[in-house]
C-alpha atoms as a PDB file:
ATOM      1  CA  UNK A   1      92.640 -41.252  59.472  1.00  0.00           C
ATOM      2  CA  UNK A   2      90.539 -41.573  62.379  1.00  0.00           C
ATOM      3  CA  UNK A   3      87.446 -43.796  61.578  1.00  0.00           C
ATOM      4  CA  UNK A   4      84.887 -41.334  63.572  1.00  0.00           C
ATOM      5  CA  UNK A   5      81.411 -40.930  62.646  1.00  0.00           C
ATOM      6  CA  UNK A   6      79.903 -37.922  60.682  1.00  0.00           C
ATOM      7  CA  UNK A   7      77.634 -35.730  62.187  1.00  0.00           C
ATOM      8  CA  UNK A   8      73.761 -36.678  61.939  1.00  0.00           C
ATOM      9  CA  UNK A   9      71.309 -34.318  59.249  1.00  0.00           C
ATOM     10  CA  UNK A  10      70.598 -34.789  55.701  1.00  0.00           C
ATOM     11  CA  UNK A  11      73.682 -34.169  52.982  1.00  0.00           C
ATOM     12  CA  UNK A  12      74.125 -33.280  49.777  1.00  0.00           C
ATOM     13  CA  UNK A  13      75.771 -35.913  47.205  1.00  0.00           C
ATOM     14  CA  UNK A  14      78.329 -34.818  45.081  1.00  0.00           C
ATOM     15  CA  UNK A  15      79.223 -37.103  41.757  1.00  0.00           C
ATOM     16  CA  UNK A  16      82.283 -37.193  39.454  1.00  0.00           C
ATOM     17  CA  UNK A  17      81.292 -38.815  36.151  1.00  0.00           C
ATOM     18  CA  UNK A  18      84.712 -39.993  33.966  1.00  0.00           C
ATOM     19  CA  UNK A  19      86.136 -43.019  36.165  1.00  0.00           C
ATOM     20  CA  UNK A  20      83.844 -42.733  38.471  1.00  0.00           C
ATOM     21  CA  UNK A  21      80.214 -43.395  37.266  1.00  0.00           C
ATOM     22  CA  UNK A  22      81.436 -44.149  33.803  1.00  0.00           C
ATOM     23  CA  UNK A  23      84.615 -46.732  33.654  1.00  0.00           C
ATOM     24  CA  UNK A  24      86.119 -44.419  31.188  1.00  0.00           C
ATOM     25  CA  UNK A  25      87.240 -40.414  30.418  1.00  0.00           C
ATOM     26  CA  UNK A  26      83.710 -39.903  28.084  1.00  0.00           C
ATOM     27  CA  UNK A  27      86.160 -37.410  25.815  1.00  0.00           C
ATOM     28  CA  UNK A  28      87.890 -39.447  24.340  1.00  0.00           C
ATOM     29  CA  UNK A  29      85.067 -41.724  22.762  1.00  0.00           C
ATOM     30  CA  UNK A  30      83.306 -38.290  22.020  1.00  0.00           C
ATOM     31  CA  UNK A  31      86.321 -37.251  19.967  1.00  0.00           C
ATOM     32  CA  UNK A  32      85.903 -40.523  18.153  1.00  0.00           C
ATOM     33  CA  UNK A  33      82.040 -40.497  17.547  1.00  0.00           C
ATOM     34  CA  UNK A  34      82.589 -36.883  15.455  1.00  0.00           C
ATOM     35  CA  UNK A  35      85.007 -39.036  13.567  1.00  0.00           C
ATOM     36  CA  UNK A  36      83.330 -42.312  13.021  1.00  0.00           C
ATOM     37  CA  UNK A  37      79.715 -41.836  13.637  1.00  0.00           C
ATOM     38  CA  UNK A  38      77.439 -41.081  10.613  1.00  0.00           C
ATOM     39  CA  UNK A  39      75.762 -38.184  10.997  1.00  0.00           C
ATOM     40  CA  UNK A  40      72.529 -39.176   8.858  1.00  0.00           C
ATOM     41  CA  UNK A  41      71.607 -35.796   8.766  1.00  0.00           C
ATOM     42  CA  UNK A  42      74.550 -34.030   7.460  1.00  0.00           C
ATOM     43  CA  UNK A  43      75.599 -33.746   3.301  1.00  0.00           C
ATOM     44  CA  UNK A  44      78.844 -35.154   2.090  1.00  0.00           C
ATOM     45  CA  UNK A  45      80.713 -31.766   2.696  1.00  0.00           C
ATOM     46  CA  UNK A  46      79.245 -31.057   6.275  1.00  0.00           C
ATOM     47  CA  UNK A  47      80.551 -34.760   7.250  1.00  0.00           C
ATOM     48  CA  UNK A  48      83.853 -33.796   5.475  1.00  0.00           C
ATOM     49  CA  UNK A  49      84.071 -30.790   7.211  1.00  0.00           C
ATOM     50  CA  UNK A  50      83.181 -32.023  11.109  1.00  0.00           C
ATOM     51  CA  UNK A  51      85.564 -34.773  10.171  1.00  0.00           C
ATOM     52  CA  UNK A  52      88.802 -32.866   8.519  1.00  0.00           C
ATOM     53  CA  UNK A  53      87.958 -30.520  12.022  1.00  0.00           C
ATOM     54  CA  UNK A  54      88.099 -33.447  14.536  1.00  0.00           C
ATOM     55  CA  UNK A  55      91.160 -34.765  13.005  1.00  0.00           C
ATOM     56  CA  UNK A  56      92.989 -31.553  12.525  1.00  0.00           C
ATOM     57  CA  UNK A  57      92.365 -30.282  16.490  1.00  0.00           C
ATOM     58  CA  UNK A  58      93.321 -33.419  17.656  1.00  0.00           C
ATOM     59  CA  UNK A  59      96.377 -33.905  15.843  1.00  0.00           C
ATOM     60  CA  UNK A  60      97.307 -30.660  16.637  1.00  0.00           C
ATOM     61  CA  UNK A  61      96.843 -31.336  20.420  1.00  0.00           C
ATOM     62  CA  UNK A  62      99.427 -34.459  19.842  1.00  0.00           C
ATOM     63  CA  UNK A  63     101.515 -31.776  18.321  1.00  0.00           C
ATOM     64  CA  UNK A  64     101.288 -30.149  21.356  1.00  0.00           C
ATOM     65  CA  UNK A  65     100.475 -27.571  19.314  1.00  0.00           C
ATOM     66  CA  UNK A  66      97.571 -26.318  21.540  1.00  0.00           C
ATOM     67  CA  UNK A  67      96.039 -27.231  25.009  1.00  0.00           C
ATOM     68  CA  UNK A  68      93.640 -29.682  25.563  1.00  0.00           C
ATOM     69  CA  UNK A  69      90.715 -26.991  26.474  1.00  0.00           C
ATOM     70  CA  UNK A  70      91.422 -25.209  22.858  1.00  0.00           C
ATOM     71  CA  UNK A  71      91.315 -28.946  21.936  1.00  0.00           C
ATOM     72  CA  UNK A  72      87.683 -29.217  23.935  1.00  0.00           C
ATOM     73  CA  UNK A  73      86.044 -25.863  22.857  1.00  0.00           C
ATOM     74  CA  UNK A  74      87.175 -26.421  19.130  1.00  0.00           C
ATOM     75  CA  UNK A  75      85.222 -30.040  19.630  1.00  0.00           C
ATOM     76  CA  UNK A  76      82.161 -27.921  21.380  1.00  0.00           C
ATOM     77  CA  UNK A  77      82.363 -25.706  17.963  1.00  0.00           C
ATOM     78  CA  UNK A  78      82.294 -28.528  15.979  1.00  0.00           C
ATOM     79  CA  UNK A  79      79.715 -30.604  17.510  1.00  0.00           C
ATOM     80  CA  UNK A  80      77.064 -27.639  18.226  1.00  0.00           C
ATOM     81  CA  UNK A  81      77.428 -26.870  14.654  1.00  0.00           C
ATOM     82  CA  UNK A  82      77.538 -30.629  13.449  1.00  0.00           C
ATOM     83  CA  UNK A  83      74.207 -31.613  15.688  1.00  0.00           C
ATOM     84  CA  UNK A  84      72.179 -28.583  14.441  1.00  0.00           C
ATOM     85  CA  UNK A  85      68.556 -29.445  13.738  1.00  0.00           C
ATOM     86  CA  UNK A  86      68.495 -33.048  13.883  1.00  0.00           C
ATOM     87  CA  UNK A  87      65.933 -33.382  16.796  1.00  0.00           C
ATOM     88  CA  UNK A  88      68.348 -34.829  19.160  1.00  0.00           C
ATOM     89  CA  UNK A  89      69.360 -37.517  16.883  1.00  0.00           C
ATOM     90  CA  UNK A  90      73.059 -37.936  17.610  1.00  0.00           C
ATOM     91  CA  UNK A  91      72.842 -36.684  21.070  1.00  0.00           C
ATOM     92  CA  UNK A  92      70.686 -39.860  21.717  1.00  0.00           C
ATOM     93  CA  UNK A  93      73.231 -42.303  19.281  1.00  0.00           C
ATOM     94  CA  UNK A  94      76.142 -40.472  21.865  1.00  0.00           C
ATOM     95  CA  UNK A  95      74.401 -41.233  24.807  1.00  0.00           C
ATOM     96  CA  UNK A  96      73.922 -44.971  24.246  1.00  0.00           C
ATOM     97  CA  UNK A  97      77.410 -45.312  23.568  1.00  0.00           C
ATOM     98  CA  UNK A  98      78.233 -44.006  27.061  1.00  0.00           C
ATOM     99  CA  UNK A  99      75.661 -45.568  29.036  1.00  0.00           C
ATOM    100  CA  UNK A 100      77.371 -48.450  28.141  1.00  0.00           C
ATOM    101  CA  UNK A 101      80.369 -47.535  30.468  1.00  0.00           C
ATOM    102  CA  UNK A 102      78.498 -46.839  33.438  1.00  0.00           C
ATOM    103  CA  UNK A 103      80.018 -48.544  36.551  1.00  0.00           C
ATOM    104  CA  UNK A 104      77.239 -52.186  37.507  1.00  0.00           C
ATOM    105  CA  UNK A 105      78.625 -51.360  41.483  1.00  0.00           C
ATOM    106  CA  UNK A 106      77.581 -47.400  41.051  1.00  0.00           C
ATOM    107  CA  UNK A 107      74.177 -48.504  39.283  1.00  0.00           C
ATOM    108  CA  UNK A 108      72.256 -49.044  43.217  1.00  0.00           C
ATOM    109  CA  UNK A 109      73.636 -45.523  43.935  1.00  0.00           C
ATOM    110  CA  UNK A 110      72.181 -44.078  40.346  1.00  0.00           C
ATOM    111  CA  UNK A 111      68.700 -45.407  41.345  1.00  0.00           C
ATOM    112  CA  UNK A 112      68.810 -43.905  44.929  1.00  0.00           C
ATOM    113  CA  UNK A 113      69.318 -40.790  42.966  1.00  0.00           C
ATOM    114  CA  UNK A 114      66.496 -40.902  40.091  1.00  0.00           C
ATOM    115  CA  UNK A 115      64.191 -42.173  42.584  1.00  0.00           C
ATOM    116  CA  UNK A 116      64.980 -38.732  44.529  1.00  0.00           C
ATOM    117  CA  UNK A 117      65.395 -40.628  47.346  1.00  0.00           C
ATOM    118  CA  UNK A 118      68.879 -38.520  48.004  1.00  0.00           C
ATOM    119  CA  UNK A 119      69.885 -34.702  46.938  1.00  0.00           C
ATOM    120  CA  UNK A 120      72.637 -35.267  44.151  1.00  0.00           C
ATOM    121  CA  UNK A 121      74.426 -33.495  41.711  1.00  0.00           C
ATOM    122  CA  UNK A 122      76.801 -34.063  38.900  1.00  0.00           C
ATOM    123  CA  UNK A 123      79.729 -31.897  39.122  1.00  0.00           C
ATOM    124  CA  UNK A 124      81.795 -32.656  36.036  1.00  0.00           C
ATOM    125  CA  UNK A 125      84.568 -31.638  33.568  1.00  0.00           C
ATOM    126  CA  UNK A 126      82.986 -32.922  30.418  1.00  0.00           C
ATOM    127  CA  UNK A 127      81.071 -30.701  28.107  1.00  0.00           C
ATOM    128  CA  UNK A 128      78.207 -29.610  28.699  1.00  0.00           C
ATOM    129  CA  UNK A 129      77.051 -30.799  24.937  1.00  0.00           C
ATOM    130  CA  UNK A 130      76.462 -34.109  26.308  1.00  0.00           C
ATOM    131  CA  UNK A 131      76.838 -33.865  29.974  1.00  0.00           C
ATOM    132  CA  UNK A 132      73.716 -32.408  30.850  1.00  0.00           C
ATOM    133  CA  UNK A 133      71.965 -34.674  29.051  1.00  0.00           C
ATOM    134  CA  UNK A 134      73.670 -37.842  29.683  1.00  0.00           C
ATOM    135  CA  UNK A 135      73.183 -36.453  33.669  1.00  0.00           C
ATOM    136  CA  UNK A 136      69.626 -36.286  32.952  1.00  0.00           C
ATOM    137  CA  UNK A 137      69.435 -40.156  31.681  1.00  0.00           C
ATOM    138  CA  UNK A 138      71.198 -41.384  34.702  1.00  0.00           C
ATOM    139  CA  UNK A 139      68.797 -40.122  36.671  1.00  0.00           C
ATOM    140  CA  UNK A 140      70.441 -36.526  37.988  1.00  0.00           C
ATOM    141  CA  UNK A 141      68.334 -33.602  38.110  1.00  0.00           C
ATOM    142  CA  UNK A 142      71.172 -31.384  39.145  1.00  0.00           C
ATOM    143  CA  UNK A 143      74.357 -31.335  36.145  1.00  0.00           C
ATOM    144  CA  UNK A 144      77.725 -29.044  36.695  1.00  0.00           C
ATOM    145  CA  UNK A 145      79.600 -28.935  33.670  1.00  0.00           C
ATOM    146  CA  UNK A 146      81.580 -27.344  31.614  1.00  0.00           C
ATOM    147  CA  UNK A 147      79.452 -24.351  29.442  1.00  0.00           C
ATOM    148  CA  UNK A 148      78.492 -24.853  25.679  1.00  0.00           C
ATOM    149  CA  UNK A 149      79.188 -21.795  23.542  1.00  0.00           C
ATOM    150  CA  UNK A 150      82.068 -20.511  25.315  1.00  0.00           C
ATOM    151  CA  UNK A 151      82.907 -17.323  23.139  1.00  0.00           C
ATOM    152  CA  UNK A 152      86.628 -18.561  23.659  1.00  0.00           C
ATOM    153  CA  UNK A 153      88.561 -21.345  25.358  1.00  0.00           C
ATOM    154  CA  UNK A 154      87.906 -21.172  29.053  1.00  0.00           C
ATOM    155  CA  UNK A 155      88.771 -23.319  32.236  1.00  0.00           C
ATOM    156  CA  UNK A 156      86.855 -25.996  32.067  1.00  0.00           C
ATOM    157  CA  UNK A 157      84.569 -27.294  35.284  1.00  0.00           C
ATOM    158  CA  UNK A 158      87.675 -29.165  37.011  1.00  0.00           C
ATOM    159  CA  UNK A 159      89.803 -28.388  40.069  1.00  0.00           C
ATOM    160  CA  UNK A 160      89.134 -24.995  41.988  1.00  0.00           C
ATOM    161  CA  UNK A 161      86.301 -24.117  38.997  1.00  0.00           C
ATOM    162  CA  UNK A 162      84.422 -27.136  40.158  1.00  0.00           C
ATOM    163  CA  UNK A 163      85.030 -26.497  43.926  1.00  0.00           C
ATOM    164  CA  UNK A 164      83.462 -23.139  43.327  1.00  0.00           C
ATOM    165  CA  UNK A 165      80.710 -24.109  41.122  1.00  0.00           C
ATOM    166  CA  UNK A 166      79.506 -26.734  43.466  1.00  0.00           C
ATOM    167  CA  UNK A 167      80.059 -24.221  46.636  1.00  0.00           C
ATOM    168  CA  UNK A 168      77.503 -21.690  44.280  1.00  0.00           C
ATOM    169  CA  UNK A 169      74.712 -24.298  43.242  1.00  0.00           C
ATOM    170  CA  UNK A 170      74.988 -25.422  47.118  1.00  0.00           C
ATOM    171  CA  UNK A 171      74.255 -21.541  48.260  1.00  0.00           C
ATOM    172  CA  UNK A 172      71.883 -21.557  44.966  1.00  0.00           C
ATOM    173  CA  UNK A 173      69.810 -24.313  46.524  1.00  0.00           C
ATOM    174  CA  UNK A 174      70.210 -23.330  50.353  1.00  0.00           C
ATOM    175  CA  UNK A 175      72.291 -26.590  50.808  1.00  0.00           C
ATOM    176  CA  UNK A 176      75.149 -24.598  51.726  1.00  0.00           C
ATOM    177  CA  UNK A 177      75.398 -26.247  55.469  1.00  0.00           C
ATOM    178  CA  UNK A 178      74.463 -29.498  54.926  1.00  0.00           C
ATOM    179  CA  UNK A 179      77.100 -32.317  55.036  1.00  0.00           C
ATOM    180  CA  UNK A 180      79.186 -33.122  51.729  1.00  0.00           C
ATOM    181  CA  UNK A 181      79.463 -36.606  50.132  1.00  0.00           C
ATOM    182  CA  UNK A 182      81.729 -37.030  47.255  1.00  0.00           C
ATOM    183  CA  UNK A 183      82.377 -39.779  44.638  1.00  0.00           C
ATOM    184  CA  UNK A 184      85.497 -39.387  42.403  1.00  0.00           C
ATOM    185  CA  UNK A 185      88.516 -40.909  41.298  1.00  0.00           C
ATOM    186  CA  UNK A 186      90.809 -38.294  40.752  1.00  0.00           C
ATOM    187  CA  UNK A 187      93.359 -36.058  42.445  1.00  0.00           C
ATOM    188  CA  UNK A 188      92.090 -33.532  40.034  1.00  0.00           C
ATOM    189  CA  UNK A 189      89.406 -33.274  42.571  1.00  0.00           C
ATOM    190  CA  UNK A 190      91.262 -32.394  45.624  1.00  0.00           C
ATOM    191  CA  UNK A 191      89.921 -28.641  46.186  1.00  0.00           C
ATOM    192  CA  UNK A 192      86.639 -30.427  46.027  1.00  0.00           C
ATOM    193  CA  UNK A 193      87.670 -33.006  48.645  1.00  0.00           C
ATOM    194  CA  UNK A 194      88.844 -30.854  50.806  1.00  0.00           C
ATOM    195  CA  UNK A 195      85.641 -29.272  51.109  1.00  0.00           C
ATOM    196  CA  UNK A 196      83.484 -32.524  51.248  1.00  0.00           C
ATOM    197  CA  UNK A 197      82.450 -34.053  54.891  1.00  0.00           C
ATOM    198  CA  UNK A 198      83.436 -37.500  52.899  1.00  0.00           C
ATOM    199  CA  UNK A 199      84.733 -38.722  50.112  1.00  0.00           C
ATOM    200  CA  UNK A 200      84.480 -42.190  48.634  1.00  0.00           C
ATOM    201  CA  UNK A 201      86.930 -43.101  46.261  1.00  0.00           C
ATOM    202  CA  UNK A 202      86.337 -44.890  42.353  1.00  0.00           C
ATOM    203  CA  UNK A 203      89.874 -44.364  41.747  1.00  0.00           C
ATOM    204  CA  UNK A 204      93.348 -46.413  41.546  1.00  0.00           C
ATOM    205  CA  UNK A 205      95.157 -47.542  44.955  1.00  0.00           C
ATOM    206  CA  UNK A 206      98.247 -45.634  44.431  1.00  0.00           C
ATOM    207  CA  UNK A 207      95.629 -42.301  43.424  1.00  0.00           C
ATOM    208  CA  UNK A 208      93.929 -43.114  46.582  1.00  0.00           C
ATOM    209  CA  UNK A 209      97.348 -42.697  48.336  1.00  0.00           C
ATOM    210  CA  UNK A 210      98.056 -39.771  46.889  1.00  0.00           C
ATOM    211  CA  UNK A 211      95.276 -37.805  47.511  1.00  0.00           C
ATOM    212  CA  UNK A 212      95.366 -38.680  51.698  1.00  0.00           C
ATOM    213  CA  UNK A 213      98.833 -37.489  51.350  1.00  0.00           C
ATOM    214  CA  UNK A 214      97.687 -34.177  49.646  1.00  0.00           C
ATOM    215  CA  UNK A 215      94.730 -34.021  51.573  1.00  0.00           C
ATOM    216  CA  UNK A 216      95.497 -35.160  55.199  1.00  0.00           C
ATOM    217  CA  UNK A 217      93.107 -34.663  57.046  1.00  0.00           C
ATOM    218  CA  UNK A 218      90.466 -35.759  54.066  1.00  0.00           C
ATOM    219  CA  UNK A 219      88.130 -38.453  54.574  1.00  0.00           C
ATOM    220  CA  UNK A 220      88.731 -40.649  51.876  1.00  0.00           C
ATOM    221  CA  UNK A 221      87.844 -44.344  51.102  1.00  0.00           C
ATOM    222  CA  UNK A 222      86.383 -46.914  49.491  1.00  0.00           C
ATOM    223  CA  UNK A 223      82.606 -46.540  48.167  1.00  0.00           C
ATOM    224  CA  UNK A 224      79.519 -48.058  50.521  1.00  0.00           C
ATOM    225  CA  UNK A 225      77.261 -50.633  48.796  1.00  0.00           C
ATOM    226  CA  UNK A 226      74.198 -48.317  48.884  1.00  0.00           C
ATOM    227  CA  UNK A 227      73.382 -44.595  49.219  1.00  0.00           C
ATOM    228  CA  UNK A 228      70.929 -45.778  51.655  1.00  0.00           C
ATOM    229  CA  UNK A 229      73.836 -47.130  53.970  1.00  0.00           C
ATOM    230  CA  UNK A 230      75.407 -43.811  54.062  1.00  0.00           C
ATOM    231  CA  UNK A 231      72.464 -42.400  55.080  1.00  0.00           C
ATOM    232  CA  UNK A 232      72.583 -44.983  57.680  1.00  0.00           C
ATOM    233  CA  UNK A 233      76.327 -43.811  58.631  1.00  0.00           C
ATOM    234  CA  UNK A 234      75.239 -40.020  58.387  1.00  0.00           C
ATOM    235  CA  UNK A 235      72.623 -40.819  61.205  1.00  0.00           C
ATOM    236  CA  UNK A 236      74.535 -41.743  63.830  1.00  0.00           C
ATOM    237  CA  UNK A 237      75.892 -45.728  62.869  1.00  0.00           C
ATOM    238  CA  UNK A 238      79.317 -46.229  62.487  1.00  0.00           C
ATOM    239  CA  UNK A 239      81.314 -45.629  59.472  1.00  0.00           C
ATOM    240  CA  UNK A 240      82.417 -48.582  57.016  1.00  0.00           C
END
């Protein structure tokens, strides 16, 4: 790809959160919380119950007995009713957990974001139950994800969804024709990449490869040090 220099004004940055800001997929260690954690709050039955749930959709999404977003709004189900009217409580025990997994290298980026020193949002597949609020703690005043209280399974907020949710909030905030910076690691993100100025990659080598293959004429590589240096590149300087 030619290394050529993106046009000068302000953009809009665009944030994938499972392997990219976190080092892992955030659903599976939800899954385990509603099985391990302790839920203070709830009796002997409603612990019995959330946990005979959990374990029941997800072995029958091992079955292959049902796809994973059945699997993720039966989860939703379970947690909305599970996290009723404790203040917060196990949201908060949730959120530590994750914020553990955040990436050190994508921390400079996170505070170039809180400090609102860039426009950023967080366009992401997990559910909204704990996205928005995990979004919130990392410093993101702008959080895509997929809806709570779905009234049945729905596509989640991945692939062309996500494209199109992102292309809405842009209109939404009259951001629509600024530049587009993207960080991801997943080919599950192409229709997004392909509508992104850049896109700086969190991902594997060999995922990397694919997606210039899918995406040809994508630009796609590895992530700057600082925000603040792609700023620097946006303005004229050449790119890293």
């Amino acid at each position: 790809m030619p290394d050529q220099t993106l046009p000068a004004g302000p953009a809009v940055f665009i944030f994938d959160l499972d392997g990219t800001i976190l080092s892992i997929n955030s659903f599976p260690l939800w899954a385990r919380f509603m099985l391990v954690a302790p839920f203070a709050h709830l009796g002997l039955a409603g612990r019995l119950h959330l946990r005979c749930g959990t374990a029941l959709a997800l072995l029958r999404r091992k079955l292959r007995l049902s796809e994973h977003e059945r699997l993720k709004w039966q989860l939703q189900r379970l947690w909305q009713g599970a996290t009723f009217g404790d203040n917060g409580a196990t949201q908060i025990a949730l959120q530590h957990r994750l914020l553990r997994h955040v990436r050190p290298e994508i921390q400079d980026h996170l505070d170039d974001v809180a400090t609102g020193m860039v426009d950023a949002v967080l366009a992401t597949a997990a559910a909204s139950d704990y996205a928005d609020s995990l979004g919130s703690a990392l410093g993101f005043r702008h959080v895509l994800s997929t809806p709570s209280y779905r009234a049945e399974p729905g596509p989640s907020n991945v692939g062309t969804n996500k494209r199109d949710a992102v292309m809405r909030f842009l209109i939404d905030q009259g951001w629509q024709t600024r530049r587009r910076i993207l960080f991801t690691d997943h080919c599950d993100d192409l229709p997004l990449i392909t509508i992104c100025d850049q896109t700086y990659w969190y991902g594997s080598k060999q995922g990397r490869a694919d997606a210039h293959r899918a995406a040809p004429t994508a630009r796609i590589s590895i992530p700057p040090t600082r925000l603040l240096n792609t700023l620097a590149i946006n303005t004229g300087h050449p790119n890293q």
